[in-house]
Protein backbone atom coordinates (compact mmCIF):
# COMPACT_ATOMS: atom_id res chain seq x y z
CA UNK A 1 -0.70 -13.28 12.37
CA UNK A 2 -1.89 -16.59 13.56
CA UNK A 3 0.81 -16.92 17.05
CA UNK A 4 -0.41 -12.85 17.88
CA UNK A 5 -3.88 -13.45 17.37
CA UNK A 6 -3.99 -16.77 19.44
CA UNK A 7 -2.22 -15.31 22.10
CA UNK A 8 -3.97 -11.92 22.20
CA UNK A 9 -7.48 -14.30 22.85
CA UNK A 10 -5.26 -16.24 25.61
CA UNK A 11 -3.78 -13.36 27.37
CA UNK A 12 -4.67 -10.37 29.34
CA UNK A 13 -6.93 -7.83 28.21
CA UNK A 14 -7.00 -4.20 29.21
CA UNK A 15 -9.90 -3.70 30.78
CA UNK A 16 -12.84 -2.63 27.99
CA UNK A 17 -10.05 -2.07 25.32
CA UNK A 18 -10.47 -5.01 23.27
CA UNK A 19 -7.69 -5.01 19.99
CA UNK A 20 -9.07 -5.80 17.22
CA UNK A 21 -7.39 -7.43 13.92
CA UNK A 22 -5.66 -5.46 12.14
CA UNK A 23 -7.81 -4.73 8.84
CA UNK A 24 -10.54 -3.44 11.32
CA UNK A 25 -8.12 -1.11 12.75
CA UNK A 26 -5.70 0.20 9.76
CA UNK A 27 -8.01 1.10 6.42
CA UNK A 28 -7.03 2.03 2.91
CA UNK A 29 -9.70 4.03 2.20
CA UNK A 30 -13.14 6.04 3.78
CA UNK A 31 -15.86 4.26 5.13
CA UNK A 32 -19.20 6.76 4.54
CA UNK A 33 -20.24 6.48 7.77
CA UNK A 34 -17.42 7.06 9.24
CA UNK A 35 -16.31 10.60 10.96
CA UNK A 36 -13.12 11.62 9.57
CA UNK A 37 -10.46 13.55 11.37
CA UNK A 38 -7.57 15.33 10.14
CA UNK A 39 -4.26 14.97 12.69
CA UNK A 40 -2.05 17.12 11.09
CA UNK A 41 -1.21 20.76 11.70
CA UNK A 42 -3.70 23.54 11.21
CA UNK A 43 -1.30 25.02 8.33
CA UNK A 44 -1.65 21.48 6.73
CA UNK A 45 -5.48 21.02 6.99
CA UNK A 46 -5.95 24.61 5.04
CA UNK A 47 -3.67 23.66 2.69
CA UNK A 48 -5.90 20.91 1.73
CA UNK A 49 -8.09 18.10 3.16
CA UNK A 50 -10.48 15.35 2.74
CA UNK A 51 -14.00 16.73 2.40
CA UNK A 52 -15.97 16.97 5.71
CA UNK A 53 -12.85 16.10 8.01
CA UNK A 54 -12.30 17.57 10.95
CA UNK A 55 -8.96 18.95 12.10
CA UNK A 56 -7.38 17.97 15.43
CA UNK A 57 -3.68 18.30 16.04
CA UNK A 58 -1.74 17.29 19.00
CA UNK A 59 -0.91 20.19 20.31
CA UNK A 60 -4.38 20.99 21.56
CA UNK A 61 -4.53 17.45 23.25
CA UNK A 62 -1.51 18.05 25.11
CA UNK A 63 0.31 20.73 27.67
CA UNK A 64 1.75 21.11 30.66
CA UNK A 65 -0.15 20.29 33.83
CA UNK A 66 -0.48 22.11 37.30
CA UNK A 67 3.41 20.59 37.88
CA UNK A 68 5.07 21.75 34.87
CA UNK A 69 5.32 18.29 33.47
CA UNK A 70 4.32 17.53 30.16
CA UNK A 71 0.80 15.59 30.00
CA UNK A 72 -2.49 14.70 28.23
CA UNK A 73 -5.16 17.13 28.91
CA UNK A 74 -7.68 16.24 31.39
CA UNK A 75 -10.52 14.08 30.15
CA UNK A 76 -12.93 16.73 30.55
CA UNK A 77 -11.07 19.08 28.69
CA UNK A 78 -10.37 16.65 25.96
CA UNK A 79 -13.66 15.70 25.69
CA UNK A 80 -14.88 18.86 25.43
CA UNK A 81 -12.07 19.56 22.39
CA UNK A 82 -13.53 16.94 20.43
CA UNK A 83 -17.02 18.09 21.21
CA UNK A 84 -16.68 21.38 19.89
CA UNK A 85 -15.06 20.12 16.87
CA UNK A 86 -18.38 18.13 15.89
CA UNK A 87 -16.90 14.23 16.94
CA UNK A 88 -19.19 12.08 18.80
CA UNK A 89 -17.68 8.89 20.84
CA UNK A 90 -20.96 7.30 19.49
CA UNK A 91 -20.43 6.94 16.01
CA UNK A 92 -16.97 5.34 14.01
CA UNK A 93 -13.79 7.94 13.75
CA UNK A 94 -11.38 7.61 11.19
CA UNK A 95 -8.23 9.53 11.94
CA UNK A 96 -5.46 10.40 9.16
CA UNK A 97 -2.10 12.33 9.59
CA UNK A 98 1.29 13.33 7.99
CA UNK A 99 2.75 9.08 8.40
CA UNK A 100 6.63 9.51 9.09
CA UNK A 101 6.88 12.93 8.63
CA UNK A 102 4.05 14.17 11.20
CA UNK A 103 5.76 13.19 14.80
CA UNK A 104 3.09 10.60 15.67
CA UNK A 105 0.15 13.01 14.89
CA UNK A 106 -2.41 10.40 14.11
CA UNK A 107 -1.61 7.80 16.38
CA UNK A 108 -1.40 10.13 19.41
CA UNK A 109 -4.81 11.11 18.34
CA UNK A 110 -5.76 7.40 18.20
CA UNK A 111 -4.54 7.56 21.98
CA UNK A 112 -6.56 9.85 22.99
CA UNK A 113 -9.87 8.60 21.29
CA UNK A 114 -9.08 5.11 23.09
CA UNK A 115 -8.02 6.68 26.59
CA UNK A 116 -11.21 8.33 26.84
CA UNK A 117 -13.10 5.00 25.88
CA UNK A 118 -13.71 5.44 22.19
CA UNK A 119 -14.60 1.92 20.73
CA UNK A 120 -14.34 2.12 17.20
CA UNK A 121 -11.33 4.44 15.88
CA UNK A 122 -9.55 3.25 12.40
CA UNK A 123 -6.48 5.11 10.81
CA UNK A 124 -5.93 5.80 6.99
CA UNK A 125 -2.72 3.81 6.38
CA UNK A 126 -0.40 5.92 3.86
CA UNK A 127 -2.18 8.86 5.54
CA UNK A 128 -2.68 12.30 3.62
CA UNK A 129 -0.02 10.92 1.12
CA UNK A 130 -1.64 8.13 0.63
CA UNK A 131 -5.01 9.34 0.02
CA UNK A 132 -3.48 11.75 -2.22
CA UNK A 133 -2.27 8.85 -3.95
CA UNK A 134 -5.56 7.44 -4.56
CA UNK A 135 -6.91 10.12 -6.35
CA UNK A 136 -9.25 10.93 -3.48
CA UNK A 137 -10.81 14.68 -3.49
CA UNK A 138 -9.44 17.85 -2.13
CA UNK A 139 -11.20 20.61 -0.12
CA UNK A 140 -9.41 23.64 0.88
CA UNK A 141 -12.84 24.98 2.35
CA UNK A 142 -13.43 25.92 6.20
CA UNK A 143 -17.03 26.27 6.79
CA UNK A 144 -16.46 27.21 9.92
CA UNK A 145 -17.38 25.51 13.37
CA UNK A 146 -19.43 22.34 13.10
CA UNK A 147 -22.38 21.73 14.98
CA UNK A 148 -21.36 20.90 18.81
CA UNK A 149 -21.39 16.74 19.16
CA UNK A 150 -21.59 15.04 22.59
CA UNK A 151 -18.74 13.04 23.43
CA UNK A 152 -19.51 10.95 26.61
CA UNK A 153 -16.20 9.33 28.08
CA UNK A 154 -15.40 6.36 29.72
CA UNK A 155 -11.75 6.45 30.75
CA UNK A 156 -9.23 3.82 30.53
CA UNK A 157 -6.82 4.17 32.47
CA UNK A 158 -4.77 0.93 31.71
CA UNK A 159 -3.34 2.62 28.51
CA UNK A 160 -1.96 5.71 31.03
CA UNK A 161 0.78 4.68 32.95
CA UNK A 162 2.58 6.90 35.20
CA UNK A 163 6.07 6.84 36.67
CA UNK A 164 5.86 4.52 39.21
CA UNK A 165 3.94 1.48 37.18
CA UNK A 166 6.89 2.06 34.32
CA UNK A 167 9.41 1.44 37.73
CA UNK A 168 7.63 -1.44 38.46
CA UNK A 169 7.08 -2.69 35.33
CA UNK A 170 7.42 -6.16 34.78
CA UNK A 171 6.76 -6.40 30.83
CA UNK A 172 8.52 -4.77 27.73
CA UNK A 173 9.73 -0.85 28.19
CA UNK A 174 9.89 0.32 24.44
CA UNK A 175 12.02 3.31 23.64
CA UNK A 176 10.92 4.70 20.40
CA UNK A 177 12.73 8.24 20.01
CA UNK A 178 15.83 9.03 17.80
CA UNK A 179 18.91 6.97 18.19
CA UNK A 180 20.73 10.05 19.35
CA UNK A 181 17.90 10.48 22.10
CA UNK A 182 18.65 6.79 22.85
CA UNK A 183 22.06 6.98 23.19
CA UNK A 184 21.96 10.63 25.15
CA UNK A 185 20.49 8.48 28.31
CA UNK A 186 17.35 6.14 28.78
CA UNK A 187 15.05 3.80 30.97
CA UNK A 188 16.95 1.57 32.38
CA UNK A 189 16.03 -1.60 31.34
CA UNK A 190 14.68 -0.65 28.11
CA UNK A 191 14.79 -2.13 24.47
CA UNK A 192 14.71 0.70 21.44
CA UNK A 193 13.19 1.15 18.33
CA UNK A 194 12.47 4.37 16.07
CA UNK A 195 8.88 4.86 15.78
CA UNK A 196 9.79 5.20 12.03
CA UNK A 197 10.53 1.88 12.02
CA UNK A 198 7.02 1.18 11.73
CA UNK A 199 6.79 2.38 7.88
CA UNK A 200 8.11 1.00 4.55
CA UNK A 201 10.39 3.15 2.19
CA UNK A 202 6.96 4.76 0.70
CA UNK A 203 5.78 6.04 4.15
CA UNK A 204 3.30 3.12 4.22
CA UNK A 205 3.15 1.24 7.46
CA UNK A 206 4.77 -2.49 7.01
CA UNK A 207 2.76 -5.58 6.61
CA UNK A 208 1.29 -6.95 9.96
CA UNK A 209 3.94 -9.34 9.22
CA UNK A 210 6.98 -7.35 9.11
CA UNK A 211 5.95 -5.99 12.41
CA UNK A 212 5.43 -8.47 14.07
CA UNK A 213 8.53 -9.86 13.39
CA UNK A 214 10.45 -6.15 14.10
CA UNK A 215 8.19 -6.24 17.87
CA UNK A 216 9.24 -9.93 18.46
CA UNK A 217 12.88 -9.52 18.07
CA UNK A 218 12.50 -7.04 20.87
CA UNK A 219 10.83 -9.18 23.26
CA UNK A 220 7.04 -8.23 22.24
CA UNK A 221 5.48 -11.47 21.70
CA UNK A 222 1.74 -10.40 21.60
CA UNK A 223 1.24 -11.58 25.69
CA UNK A 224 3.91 -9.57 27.56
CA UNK A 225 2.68 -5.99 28.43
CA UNK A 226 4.48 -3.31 27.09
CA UNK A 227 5.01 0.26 27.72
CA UNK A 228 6.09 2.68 25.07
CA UNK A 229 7.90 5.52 25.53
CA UNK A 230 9.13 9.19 24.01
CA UNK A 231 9.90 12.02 24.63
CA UNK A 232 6.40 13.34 25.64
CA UNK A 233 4.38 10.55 24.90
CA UNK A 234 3.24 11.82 21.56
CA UNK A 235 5.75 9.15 19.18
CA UNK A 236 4.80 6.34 21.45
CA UNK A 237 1.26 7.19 21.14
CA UNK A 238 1.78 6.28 17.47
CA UNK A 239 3.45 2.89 18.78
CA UNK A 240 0.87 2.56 20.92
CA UNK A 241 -1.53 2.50 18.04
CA UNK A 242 0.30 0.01 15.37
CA UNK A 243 0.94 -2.11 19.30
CA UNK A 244 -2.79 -2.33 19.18
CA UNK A 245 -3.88 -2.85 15.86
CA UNK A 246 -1.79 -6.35 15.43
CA UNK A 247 -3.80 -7.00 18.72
CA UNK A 248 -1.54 -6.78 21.47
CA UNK A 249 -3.35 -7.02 24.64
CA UNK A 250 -1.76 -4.97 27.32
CA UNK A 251 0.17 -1.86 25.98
CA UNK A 252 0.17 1.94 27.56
CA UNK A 253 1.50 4.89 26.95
CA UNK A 254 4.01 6.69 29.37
CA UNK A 255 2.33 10.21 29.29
CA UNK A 256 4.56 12.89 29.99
CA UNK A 257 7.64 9.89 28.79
CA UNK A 258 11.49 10.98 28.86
CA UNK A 259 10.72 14.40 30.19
CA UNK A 260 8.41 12.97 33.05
CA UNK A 261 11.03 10.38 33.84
CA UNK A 262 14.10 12.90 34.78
CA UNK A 263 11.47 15.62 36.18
CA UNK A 264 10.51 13.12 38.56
CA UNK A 265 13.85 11.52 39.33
CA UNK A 266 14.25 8.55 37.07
CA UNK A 267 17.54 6.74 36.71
CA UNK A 268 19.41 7.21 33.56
CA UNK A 269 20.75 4.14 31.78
CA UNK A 270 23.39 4.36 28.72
CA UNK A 271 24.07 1.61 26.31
């Protein structure tokens, strides 16, 4: 990880999003201090969880805006979301979700907590599996609502781009939907990749290694900005994450993606 690393201190940063190496971002296990949140579906979370953790699932960070287009909730609104559920922007977050089979749950969550300016936000690599696989404890409890937190924001708004940066865009466009998606029409311009691709065989994401290798033999060297791209932005909000764990330096998130792109008139390119 020597080239990425190098690079990332060369390069351009996003403004106050600083990546950080990846064992600092991508945990196997708990830290005590650290707020845990569960990313996976409410049906999921009652079926059983890690002690204490919170439950946040995409859905609830995401809708359609005053134009019909799919889109992140306004800060406020998010902000107030995590709030209620008893997370504070002050104090470390650790996020887990469903890996492969979840549709980017955690990592769109990891999104959010860095869009709105959250500074220290890890992920639980295997996920619930994973910590299943450890042995760790079960809770099937719901105590109810936590005690309201305060969650001040500070937006960054260099991991949002909109429709006319991605037109514009001079760096990497990743496609990370389906292969039938893909092939069904895309960015023009773009290079693809299943956000899948991300994980080994077990569900585990791949070594740093392995993906950086996978990102450089699409053009993503660890200095040339990238955009990632899905459907609705909530796959390449789980790009975005493993993007900024090996410490890539200038990486958004189309919110609103694919769907955005044709509302708003986007070409279509085919392979």
């Amino acid at each position: 990880m020597i080239g990425w690393l190098f690079l990332a201190g060369c390069g351009t940063f996003i403004e106050g999003v600083v990546p950080g190496a990846w064992e600092t971002v991508v945990v196997s296990s708990v830290p005590a201090s650290a707020q845990v949140v569960d990313a996976r579906d409410a049906e999921s979370y009652a079926n059983g969880h890690i002690p204490g953790a919170a439950n946040v699932h995409w859905t609830e960070l995401t809708g359609l805006n005053d134009e019909g287009l799919w889109d992140a909730l306004p800060p406020d609104a998010l902000a107030d979301l995590l709030a209620e559920r008893g997370l504070s922007a002050d104090e470390p977050v650790v996020i887990y979700g469903s890996g492969p089979e979840g549709y980017g749950d955690d990592g769109n969550l990891y999104w959010t907590l860095k869009y709105l300016g959250h500074s220290d936000v890890q992920v639980l690599d295997g996920g619930w599996l994973g910590y299943l696989a450890t042995g760790g404890q079960i809770s099937t409890r719901s105590d109810g609502p936590p005690p309201r937190a305060t969650f001040a924001t500070s937006v960054q708004e260099a991991v949002w781009a909109s429709t006319m940066a991605v037109e514009d865009w001079e760096g990497v466009i990743l496609d990370v939907r389906s292969e039938a998606e893909w092939l069904d029409g895309h960015i023009p311009g773009a290079v693809w990749m299943e956000w899948t691709d991300v994980f080994d065989e077990g569900g585990v994401l791949r070594s740093p290694a392995s993906l950086e290798a996978l990102f450089t033999g699409m053009g993503i060297d660890g200095e040339t900005p990238v955009v990632v791209y899905c459907a609705g932005g909530i796959r390449a909000g789980h790009t975005f994450m493993v993007l900024d764990a090996l410490g890539q330096p200038a990486v958004s998130n189309y919110v609103g993606s694919w769907a955005r792109w044709t509302a708003e008139g986007g070409e279509r390119a085919y392979p």
